[in-house]
Every structure is written in C-alpha cells, then in structure tokens.
Protein backbone atom coordinates (compact mmCIF):
# COMPACT_ATOMS: atom_id res chain seq x y z
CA UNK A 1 0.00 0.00 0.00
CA UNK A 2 3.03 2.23 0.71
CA UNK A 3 4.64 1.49 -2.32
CA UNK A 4 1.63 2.13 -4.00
CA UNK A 5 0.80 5.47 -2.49
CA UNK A 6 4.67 6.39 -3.12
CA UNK A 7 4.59 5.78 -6.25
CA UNK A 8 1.65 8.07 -7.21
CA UNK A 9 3.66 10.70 -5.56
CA UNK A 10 6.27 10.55 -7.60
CA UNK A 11 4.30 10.59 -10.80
CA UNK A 12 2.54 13.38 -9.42
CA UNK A 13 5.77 15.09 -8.97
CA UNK A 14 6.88 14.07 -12.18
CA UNK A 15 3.98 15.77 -13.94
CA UNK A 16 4.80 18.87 -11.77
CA UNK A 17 7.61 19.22 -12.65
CA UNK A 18 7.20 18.72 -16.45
CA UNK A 19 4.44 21.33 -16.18
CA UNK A 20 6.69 23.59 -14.94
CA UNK A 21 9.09 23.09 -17.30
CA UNK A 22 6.63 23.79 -20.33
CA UNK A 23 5.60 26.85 -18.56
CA UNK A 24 8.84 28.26 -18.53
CA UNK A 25 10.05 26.93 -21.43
CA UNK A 26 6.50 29.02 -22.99
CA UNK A 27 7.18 32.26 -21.65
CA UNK A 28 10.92 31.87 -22.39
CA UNK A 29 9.88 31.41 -26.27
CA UNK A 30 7.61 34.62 -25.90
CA UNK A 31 10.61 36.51 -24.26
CA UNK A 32 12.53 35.57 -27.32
CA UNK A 33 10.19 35.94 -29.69
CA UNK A 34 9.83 39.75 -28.18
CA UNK A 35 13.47 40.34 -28.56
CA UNK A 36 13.59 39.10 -31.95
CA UNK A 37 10.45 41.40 -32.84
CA UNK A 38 11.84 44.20 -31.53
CA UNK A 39 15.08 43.92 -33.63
CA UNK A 40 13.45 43.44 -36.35
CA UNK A 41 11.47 46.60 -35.79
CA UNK A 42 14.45 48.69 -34.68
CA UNK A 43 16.51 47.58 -37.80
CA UNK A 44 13.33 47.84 -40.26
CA UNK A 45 13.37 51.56 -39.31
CA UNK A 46 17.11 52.08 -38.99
CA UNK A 47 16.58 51.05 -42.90
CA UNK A 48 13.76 53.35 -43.41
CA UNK A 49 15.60 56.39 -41.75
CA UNK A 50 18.68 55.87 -44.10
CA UNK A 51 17.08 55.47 -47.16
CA UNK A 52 14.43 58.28 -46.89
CA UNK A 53 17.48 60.62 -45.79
CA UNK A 54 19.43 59.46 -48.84
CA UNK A 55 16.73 59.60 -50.78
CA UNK A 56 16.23 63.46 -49.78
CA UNK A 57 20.09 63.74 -50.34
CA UNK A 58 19.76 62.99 -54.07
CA UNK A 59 17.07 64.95 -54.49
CA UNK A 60 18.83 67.55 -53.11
CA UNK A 61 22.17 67.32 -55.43
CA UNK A 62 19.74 66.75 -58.31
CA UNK A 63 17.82 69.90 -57.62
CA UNK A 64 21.06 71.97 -57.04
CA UNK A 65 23.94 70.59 -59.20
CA UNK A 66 21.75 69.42 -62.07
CA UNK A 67 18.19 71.64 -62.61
CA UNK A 68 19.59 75.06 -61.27
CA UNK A 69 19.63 77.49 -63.89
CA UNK A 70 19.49 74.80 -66.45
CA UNK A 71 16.57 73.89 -69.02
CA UNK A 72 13.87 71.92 -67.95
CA UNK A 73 15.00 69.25 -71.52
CA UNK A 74 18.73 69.40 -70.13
CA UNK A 75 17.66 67.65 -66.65
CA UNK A 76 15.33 65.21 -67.89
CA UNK A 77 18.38 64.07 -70.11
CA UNK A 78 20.56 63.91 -67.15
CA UNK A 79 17.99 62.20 -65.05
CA UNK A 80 17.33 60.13 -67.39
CA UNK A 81 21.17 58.78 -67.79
CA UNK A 82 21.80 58.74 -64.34
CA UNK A 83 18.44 56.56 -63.81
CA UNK A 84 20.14 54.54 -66.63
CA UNK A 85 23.68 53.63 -64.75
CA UNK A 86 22.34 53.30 -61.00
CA UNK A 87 19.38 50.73 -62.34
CA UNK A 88 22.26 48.94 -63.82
CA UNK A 89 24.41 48.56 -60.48
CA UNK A 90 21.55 49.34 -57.82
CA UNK A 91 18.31 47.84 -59.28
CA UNK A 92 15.06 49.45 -60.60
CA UNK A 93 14.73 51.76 -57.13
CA UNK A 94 16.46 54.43 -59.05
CA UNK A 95 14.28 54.84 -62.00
CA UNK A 96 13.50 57.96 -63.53
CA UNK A 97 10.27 58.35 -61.94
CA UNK A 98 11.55 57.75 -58.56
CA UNK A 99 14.37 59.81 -59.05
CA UNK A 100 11.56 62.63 -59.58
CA UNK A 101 9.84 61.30 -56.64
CA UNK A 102 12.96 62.51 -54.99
CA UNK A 103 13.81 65.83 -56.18
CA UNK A 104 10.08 67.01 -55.09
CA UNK A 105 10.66 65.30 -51.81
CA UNK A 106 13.68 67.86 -51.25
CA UNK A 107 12.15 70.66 -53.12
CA UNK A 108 8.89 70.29 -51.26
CA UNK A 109 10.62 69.74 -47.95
CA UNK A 110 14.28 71.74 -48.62
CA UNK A 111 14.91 71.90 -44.30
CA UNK A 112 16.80 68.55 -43.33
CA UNK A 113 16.06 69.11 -39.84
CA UNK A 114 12.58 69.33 -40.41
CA UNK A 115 12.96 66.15 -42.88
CA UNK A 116 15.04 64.11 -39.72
CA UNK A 117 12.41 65.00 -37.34
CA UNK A 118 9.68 63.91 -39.86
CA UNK A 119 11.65 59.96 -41.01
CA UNK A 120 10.98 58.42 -37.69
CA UNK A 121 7.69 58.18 -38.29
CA UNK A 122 7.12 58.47 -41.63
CA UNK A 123 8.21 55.98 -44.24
CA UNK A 124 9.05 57.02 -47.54
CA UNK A 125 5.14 55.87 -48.71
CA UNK A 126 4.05 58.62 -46.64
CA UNK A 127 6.07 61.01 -48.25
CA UNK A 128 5.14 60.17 -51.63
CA UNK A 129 1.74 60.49 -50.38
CA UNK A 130 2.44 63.64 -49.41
CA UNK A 131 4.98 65.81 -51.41
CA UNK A 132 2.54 66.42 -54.04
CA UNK A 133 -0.19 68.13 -52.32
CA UNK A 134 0.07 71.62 -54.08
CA UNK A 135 -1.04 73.97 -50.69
CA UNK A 136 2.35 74.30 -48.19
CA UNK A 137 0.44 75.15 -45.28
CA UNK A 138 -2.24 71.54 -45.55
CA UNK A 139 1.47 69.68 -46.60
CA UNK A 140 3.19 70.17 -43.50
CA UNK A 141 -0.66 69.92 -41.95
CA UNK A 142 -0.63 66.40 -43.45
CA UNK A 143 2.89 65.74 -42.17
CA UNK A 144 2.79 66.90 -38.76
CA UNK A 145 -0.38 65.34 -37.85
CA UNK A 146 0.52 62.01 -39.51
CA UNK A 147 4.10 61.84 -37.45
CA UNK A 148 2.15 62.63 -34.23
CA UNK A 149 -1.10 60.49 -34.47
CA UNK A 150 1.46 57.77 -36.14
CA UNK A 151 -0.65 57.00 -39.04
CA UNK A 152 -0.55 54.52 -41.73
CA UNK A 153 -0.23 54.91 -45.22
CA UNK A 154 -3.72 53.69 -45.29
CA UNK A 155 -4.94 56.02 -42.79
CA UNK A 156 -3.21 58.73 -44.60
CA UNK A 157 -4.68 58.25 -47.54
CA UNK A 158 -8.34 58.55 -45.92
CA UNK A 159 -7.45 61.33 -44.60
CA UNK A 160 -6.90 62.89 -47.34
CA UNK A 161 -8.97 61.44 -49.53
CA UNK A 162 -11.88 62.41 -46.66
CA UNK A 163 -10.56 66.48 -46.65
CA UNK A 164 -9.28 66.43 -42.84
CA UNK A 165 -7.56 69.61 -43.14
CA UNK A 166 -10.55 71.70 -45.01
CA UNK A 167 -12.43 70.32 -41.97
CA UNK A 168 -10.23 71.51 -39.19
CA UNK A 169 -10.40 75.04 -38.16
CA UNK A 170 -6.91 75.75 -38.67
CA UNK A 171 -7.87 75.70 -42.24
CA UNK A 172 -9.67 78.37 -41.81
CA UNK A 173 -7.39 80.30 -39.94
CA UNK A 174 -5.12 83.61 -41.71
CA UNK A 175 -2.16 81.76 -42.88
CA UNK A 176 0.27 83.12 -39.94
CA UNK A 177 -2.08 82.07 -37.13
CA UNK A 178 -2.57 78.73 -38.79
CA UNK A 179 1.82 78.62 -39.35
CA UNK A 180 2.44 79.21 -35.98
CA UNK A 181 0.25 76.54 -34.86
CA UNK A 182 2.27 74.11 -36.90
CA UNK A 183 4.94 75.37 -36.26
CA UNK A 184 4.06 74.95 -32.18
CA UNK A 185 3.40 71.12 -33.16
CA UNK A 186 6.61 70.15 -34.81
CA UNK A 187 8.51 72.26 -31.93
CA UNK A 188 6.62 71.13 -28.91
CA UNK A 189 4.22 68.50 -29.33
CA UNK A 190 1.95 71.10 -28.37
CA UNK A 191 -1.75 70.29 -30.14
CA UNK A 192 -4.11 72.63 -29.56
CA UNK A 193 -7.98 72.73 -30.12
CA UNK A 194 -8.17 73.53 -33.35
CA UNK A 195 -5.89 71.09 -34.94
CA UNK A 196 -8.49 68.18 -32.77
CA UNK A 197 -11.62 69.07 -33.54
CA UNK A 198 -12.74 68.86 -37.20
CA UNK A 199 -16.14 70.17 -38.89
CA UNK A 200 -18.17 68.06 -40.37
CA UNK A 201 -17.01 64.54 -38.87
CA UNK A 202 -17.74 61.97 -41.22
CA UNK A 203 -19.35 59.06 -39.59
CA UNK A 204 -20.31 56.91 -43.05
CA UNK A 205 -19.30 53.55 -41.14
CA UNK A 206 -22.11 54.13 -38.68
CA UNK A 207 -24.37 52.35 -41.63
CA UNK A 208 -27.85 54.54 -40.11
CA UNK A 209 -31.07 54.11 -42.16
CA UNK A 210 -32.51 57.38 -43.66
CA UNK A 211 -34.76 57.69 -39.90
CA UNK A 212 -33.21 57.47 -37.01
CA UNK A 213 -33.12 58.51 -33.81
CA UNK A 214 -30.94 60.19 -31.27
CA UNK A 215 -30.64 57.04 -29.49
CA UNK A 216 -29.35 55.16 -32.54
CA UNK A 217 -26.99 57.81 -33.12
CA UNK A 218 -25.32 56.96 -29.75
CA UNK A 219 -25.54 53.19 -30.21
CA UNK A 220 -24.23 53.22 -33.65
CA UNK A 221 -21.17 55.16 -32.28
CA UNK A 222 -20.37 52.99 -29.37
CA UNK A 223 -21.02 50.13 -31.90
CA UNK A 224 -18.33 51.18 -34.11
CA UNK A 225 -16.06 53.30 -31.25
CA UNK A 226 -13.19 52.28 -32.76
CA UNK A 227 -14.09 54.05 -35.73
CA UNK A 228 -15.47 56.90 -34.59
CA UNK A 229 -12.42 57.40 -32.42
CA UNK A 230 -10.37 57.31 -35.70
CA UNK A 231 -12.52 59.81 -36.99
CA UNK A 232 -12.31 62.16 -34.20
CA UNK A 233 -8.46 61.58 -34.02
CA UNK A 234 -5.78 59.70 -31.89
CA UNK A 235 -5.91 60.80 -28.38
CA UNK A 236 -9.44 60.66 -27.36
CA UNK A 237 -10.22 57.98 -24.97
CA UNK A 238 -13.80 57.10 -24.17
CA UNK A 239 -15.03 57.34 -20.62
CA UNK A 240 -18.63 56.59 -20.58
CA UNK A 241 -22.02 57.24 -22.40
CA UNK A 242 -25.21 58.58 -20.63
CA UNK A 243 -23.06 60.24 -17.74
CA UNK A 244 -25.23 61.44 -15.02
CA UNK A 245 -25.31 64.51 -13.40
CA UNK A 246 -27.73 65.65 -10.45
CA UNK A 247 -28.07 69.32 -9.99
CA UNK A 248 -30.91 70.91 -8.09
CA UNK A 249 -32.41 66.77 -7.36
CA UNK A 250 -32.88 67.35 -10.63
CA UNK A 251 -30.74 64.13 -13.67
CA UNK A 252 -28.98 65.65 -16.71
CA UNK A 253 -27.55 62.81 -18.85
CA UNK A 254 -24.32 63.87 -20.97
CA UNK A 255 -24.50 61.48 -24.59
CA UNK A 256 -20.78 61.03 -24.33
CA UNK A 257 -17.53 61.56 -22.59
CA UNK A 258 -14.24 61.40 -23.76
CA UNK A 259 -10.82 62.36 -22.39
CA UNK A 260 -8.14 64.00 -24.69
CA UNK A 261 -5.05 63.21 -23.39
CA UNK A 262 -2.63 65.68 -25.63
CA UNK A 263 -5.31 68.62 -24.55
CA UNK A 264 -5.48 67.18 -21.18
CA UNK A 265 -9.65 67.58 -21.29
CA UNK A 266 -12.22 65.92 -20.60
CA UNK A 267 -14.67 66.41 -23.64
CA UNK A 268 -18.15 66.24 -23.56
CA UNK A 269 -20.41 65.45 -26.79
CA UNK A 270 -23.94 65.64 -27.17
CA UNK A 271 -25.52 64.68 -30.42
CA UNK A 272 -28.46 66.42 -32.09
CA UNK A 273 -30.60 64.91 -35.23
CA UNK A 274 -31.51 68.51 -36.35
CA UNK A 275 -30.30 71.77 -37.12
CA UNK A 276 -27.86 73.83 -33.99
CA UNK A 277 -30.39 75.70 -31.70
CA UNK A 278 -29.23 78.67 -29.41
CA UNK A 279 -30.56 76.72 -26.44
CA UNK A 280 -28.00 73.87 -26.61
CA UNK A 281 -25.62 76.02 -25.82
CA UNK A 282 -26.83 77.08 -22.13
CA UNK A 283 -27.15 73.19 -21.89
CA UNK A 284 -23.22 72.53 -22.75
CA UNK A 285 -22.46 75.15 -20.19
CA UNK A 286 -24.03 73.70 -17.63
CA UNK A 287 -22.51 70.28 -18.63
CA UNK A 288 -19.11 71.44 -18.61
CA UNK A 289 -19.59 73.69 -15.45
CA UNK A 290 -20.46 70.77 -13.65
CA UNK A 291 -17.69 68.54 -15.23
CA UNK A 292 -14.98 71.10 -13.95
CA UNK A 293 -16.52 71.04 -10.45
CA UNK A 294 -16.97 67.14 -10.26
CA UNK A 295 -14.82 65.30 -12.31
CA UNK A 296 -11.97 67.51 -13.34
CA UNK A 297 -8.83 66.31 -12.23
CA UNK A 298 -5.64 68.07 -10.59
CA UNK A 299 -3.31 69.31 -13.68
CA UNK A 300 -6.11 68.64 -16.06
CA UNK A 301 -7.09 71.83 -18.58
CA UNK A 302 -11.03 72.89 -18.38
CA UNK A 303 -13.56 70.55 -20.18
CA UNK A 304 -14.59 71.22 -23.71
CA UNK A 305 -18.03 70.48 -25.07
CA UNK A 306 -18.31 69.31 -28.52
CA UNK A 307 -22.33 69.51 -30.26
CA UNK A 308 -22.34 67.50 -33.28
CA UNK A 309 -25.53 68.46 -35.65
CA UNK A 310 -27.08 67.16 -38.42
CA UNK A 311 -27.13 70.78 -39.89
CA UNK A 312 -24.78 73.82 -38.55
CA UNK A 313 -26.80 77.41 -37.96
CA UNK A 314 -23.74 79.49 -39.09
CA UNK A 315 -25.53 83.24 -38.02
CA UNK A 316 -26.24 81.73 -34.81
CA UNK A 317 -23.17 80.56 -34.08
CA UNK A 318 -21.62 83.73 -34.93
CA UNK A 319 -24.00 85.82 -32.91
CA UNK A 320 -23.70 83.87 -29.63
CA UNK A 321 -19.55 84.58 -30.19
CA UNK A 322 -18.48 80.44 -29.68
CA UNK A 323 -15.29 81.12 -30.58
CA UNK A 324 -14.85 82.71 -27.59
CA UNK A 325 -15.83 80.11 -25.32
CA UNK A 326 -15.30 76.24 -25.00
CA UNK A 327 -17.89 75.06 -26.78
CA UNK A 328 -17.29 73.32 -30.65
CA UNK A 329 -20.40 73.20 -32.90
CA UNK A 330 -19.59 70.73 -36.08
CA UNK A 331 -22.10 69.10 -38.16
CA UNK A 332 -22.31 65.16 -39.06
CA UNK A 333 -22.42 63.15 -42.27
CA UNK A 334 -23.85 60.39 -42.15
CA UNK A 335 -22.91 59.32 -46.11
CA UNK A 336 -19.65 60.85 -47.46
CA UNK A 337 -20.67 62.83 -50.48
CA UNK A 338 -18.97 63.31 -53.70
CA UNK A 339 -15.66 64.89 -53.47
CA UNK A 340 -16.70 67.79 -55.79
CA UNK A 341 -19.68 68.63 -53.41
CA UNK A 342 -17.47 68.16 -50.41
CA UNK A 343 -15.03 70.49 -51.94
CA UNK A 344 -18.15 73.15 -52.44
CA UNK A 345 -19.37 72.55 -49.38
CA UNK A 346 -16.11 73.32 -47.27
CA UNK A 347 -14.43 76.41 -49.73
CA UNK A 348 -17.38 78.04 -48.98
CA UNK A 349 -17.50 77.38 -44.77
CA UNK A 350 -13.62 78.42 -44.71
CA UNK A 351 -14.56 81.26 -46.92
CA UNK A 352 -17.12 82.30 -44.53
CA UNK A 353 -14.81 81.84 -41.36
CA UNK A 354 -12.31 83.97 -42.64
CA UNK A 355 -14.57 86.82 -43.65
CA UNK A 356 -16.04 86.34 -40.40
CA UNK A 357 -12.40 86.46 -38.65
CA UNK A 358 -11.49 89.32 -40.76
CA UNK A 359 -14.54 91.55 -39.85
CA UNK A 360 -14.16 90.83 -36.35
CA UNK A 361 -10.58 92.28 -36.27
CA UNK A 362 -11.97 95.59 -37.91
C-alpha cells in the first residue's frame, strides 16, 4: 500500500515538474520571440531612416547641381542617364520616376532638420503620399499630424482622400495664425484645439437608415467606437455614455464623454438629429460647469463640449460669439458625399470663417 501510495507521488511530482518546465520553457519562447520582434522593428526603421534621408540627399544634389539654372529638356536628359547607370548597379529603385519622386521630396521639404524630425515616423510611402499636395500650409498639416497620431499609409490616404484639413479650423485660420500653430506642433508636441476638432465629422461607417433617432446615433457610435475614435483623431479615450449629473435633485444625462489626453480635457459630446439651436448652448455650459466642479482632475485643462448636428446654424453661431468660449459646434455626415460637393461645401465654410475672422478684427 506504501509502495503504492509512493509511487503516485512521484508521478505526481513528475507531472509537476514537467508542467513547470513547459511553462517556462513558454514564456521563455515569448521573451525571445519579443526580442527578436523588436530587432526586427528597430533595424526595419534604422533602414527606413537611411534610405528616406538618402533619398532626400539625391534629391537635393539633383535639384542643385543638375536643374539650377538649367533647361527643364537638359535635366530630364541627365535624369534620365543617371536613372540609366544606377538601375544597372543598384536595381530598378532608381528609376526615372523615382528619381523625380525625390527631387520634389527635397524641393517640397528643402529643411533637413525638419525632414530628420519627420523619417521616424514616416516611411518614404508617406512622403510620396504627401509631397505632391500643391497647398504648403495643408502639406506640412498632413505631415505633422501624420508623425504625431502615427498613421498609416492607409490612414493617410483617408485622410486625405476624406478632406481632414478643409475640416479643421486651422484651415480656416489667416495663414500666420494657422503657421504658428504648426509650427508649435513640430517644436513642442503642443496640439491645440483647433488642430483636434474637425467640422463636419464623417461618420459613413455608422451604416444609419434614412430615420433614425438620437438614441441610434449613440448606439451606432459605441457600436463602431473604434471608428469613430479614428474619426475624431488619436488621443481621445472614451469614458462613458449617458453620464449622469444631479443638480438641483434634478438628472442631466451627458450622450458622451471622452478624455483628450494631448489637450489634457475631458470632452463632452452631445448629439443632435436637427439643425444647432441657441438653447443647446446654455445646456453645454451647464454640462461642462459641472464637469470642472466634479470630475476635473488636478493638472487637467477645463472641459470642452463638442455639439455634433445634423445641420450647422452658421448666423447663430456667430451671434452667440463660440469662438470665444469652449464650446465646438460641427455638423455630421452620415454618407460621405462626392468629393466635388465636399469640396463646395467646405471652400465656402472656410470662406465664410475667414470673412467672419477678418470683420471681427476691424
């Protein structure tokens, strides 16, 4: 019996101890595996950094040694034969057309500082994505907000393609307000309201049928947070839906609450179906008032309400002076329309802000 009872000791030991071993020997392989990752990664953009820098270099010689003061038939020859002879020894990376890929990367970008603060994290994909948008000012936009929010080329690309920039309000900004503010971000890291919040926000992905309500709004957004968190830009974190507040016995209910962690905020959103009304303004006030009394944290900045509208009230807007206070009004698509509409639809709100802006300085 004692031999018996020994013996199932042992195996039980046994089977310890071999469990044991295959939990180490697991976590071992995943330490491994990390190590390996991360010198993959490390070396993958030790690559990118040294080609995008040598592919500014070229550029660079190209644009000085080759086009300056020359004719525009001389250079294309002398691109042309030097695509010839690198393609021979280096491979088809130097062809003719990337070789003018090049030359606007360093004419569109001519500071190398600026270009060695942009490479580590942008690839050269981005650039190309980049270097021929015509307007300066919505390039560097385009740059600086794709190094800090760490895009994709993907993501880029839908940006673009989706007119983030005419829908910020630095867009409509005079050009040496909207400079400086760039100018802040590749300097500091410092993001300020108007590069966050955009006007309309596109929410296509939300998939809502032509009647909805309020109510679906919000569920379709915390459906598809992820997405709608893209769309309102890297940074916001969501806190909670439906937040309560009890003032005078009596409940308000915020629709949603995010926290910006760049702005240090929290941000409050409430979601209309119809056009902006004066009256949801006193409402936001009294949101946010509360907010700063109850939830704002030590070192945080003051909240900032967001309204997002089916339809903005521009007149009203102006009259009740929101650019003075905390309070964002934007309107929400619920289909993307064509770009050419898009295009009208935004040259003509940035054409309106500035006369506004311009008025006000009288």
């Amino acid at each position: 019996m004692k031999k018996k009872t020994l013996t199932k000791r042992k195996k039980k030991q046994n089977a310890e101890r071999k469990s044991e071993v295959v939990i180490s020997v697991s976590k071992f392989y995943r330490d491994i595996r990390y190590l390996i990752d991360e010198a993959r990664r490390s070396v993958a953009l030790a690559v990118n950094a040294g080609m995008t820098m040598l592919y500014w270099q070229i550029g660079k010689r190209i644009n000085d040694e080759v086009l300056k003061g020359k004719r525009a038939n001389y250079g294309e020859e002398i691109v042309s034969t030097l695509s010839r002879q690198l393609i021979d020894e280096y491979g088809s990376g130097f062809s003719s057309k990337n070789l003018r890929h090049m030359m606007r990367f360093a004419y569109v970008f001519p500071d190398e500082q600026i270009v060695s603060t942009l490479w580590r994290q942008l690839s050269w994909s981005h650039f190309k994505e980049i270097i021929y948008i015509k307007n300066k000012l919505k390039c560097d936009f385009y740059a600086e907000m794709c190094r800090v929010e760490q895009w994709s080329v993907r993501t880029l690309r839908k940006k673009i393609d989706s007119m983030l920039f005419e829908r910020t309000a630095i867009s409509r900004k005079p050009k040496k307000l909207a400079e400086k503010e760039l100018v802040d971000l590749r300097v500091d890291n410092k993001v300020s309201p108007d590069l966050v919040f955009r006007d309309p926000y596109v929410l296509d992905f939300l998939n809502l049928k032509d009647t909805y309500s309020e109510f679906d709004l919000e569920t379709a957004i915390l459906r598809e947070l992820e997405s709608f968190i893209l769309e309102l830009g890297v940074g916001f974190t969501f806190v909670t839906r439906q937040k309560r507040m009890t003032i005078d016995n009596e409940d308000f209910h915020l629709d949603l609450l995010f926290y910006h962690r760049k702005l240090k905020r929290l941000v409050a959103v409430e979601l209309k179906l119809g056009k902006f009304k004066a009256a949801y303004k006193g409402q936001m006030e009294l949101y946010l008032r509360w907010l700063k009394k109850h939830e704002m944290e030590e070192n945080e900045n003051d909240p900032l309400g967001l309204i997002l509208c089916a339809e903005g009230s521009h007149e009203q807007v102006e009259l009740l002076e929101l650019h003075k206070s905390s309070i964002k009004i934007a309107e929400y698509l619920t289909e993307l329309p064509p770009k050419t509409l898009l295009e009208k639809k935004l040259h003509t709100a940035i054409q309106k802000t500035r006369t506004f802006m311009k008025q006000r300085e009288k």
